[in-house]
Protein backbone atom coordinates (compact mmCIF):
# COMPACT_ATOMS: atom_id res chain seq x y z
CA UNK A 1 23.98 103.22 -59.81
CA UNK A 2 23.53 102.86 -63.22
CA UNK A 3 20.23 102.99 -65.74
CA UNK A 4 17.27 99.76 -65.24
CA UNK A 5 18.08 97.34 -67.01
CA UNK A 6 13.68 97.38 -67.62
CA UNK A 7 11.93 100.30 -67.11
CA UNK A 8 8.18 99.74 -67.04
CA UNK A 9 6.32 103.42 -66.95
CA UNK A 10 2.51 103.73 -66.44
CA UNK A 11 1.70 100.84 -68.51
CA UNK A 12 -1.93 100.06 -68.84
CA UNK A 13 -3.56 97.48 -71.47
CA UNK A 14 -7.41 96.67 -72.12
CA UNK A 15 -9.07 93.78 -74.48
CA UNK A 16 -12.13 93.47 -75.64
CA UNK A 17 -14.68 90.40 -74.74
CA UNK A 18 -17.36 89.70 -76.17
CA UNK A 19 -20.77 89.73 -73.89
CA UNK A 20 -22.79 86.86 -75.01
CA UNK A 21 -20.40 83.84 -75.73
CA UNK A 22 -20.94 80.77 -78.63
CA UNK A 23 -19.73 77.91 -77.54
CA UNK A 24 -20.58 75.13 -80.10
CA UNK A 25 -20.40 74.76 -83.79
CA UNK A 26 -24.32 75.43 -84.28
CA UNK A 27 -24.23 78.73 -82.23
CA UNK A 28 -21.34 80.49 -84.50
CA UNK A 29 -23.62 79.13 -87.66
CA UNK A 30 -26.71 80.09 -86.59
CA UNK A 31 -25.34 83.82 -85.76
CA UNK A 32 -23.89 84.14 -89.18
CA UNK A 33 -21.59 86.65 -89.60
CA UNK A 34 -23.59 88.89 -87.10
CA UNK A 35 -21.41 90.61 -85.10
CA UNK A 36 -21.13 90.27 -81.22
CA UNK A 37 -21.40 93.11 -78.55
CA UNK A 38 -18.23 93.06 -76.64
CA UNK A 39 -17.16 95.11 -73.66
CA UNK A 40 -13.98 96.64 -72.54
CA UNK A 41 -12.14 94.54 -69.87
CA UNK A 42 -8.82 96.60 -68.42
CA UNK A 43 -6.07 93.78 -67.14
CA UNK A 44 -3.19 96.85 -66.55
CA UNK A 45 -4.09 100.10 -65.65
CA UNK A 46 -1.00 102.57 -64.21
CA UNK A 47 1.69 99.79 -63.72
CA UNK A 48 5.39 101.24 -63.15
CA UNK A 49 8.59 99.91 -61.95
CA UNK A 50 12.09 99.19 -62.52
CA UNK A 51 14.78 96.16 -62.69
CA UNK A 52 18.23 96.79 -61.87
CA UNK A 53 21.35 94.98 -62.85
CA UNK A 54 21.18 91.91 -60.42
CA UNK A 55 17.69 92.11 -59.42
CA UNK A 56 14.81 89.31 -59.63
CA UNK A 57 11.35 90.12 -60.65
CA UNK A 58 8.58 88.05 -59.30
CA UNK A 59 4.76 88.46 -60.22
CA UNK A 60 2.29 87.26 -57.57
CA UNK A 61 -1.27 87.10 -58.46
CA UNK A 62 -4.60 85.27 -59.01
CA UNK A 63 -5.55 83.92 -62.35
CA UNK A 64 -6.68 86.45 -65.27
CA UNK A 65 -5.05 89.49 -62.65
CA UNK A 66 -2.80 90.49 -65.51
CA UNK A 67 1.19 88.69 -64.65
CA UNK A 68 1.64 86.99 -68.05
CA UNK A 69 0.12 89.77 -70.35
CA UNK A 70 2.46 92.19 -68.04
CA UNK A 71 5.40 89.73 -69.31
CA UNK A 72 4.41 90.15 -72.78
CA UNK A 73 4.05 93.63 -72.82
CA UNK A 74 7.92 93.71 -71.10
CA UNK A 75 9.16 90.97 -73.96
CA UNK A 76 7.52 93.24 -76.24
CA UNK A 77 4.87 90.46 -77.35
CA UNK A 78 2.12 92.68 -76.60
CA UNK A 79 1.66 96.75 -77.29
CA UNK A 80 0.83 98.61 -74.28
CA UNK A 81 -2.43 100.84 -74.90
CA UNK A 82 -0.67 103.30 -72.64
CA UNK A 83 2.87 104.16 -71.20
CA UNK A 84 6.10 102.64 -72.25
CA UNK A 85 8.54 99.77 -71.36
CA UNK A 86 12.86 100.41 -71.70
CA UNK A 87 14.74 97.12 -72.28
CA UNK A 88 18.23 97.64 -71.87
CA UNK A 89 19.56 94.13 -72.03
CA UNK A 90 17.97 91.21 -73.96
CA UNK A 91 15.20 88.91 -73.20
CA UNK A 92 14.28 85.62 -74.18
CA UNK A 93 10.73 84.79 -72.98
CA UNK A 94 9.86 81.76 -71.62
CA UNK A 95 6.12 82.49 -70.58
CA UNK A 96 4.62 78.91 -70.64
CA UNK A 97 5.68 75.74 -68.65
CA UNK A 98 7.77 73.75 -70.53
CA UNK A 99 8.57 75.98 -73.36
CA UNK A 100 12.15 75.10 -74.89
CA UNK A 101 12.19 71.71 -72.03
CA UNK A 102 13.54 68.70 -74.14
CA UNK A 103 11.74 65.89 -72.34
CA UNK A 104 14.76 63.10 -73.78
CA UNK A 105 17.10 65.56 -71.50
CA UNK A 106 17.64 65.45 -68.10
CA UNK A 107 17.35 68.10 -66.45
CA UNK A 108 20.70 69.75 -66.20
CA UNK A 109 21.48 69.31 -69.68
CA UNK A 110 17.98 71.42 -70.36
CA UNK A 111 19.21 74.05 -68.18
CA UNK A 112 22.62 73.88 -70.48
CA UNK A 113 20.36 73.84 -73.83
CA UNK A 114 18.40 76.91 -72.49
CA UNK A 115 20.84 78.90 -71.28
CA UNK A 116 23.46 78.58 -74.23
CA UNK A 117 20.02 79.89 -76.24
CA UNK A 118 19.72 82.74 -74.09
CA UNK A 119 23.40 83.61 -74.62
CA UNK A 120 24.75 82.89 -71.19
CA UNK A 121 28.44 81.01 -71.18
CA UNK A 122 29.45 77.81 -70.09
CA UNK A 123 31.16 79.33 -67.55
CA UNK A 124 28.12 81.13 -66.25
CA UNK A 125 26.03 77.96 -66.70
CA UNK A 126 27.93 75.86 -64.57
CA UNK A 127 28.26 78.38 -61.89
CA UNK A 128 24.58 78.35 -61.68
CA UNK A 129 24.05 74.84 -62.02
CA UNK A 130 26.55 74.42 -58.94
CA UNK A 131 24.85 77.37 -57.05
CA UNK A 132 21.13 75.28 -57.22
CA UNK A 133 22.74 72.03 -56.53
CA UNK A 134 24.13 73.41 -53.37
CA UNK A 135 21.17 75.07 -52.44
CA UNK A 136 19.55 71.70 -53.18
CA UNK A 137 22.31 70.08 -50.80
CA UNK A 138 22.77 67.77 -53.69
CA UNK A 139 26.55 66.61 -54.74
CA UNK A 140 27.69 66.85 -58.50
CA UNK A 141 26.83 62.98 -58.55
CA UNK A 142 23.35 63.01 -57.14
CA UNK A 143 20.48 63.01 -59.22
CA UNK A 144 18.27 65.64 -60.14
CA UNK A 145 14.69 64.26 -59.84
CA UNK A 146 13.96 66.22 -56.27
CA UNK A 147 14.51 69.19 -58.46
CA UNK A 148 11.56 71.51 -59.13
C-alpha cells in the first residue's frame, strides 16, 4: 500500500483567551488601551493519524472540542504549535455550511459547480451524482429536495 494521502503527526494547537471579557462599546472605551490578562486554552494536544487513497475522514465531537480548527490545521489554514501535517493530494476546504452553494442552483448543478472547482471531471461528477441518487432510491427524473 502506498504513502497517506494526509499524514497528521502529533499535532497539538493552543489560543489564547482573554480572562475578563468586554462586551459593549463602553467597556472596550473605558479600558483604554489597557491590556487584558488572557490564559492559555489547548483545543489539540497529541493528535495523529492517517488517510489513505479511498478513505473517508469523519470528525465527531461536541462544540469548541477542536474538529474545525483540526480541518484548518490539515488545509493548512492554521499553523500547528506542534507536530506536522503531509498533504499528498490537494484540498479544497469547504469548512462552513454553505460555502461555494449557489442558492439560484439546484442542487445537482451545485454539486457540478463544486466539484469542477475542486478539479474532479465530468465523468467523475456524474458517477457520483448517480451513486447518491441511487442511494437516495431517486430516478434521474426525480427531484432533489429530499436531499440533505
Amino acid at each position: 500500500m502506498g504513502a497517506p494521502v494526509i499524514e497528521v503527526r502529533d499535532v497539538a494547537k493552543s489560543f489564547t483567551r482573554p480572562v475578563v471579557h468586554r462586551n459593549t462599546l463602553r467597556e472596550h472605551v473605558f479600558a483604554g488601551f489597557s491590556r487584558r490578562a488572557t490564559q492559555r486554552f489547548t483545543v489539540l494536544d497529541g493528535v495523529s493519524f492517517d488517510v489513505r487513497q479511498g478513505e473517508a475522514l469523519g470528525l465527531m465531537g461536541a462544540n469548541g472540542c477542536g474538529k474545525s480548527t483540526l480541518l484548518k490545521i490539515i488545509c493548512g489554514i492554521y499553523v500547528p504549535d506542534r507536530g506536522h501535517v503531509v498533504r499528498r493530494a490537494p484540498i479544497t476546504p469547504i469548512l462552513e455550511l454553505g460555502v461555494g452553494w449557489n442558492a439560484e442552483l439546484d442542487a445537482v448543478d451545485n454539486i457540478y459547480l463544486i466539484g469542477s472547482v475542486m478539479g474532479l471531471s465530468l465523468a467523475q461528477i456524474s458517477g457520483a451524482v448517480t451513486t447518491a441518487r441511487e442511494g437516495y432510491g431517486q430516478t434521474e427524473q426525480a427531484g432533489v429536495s429530499a436531499w440533505s
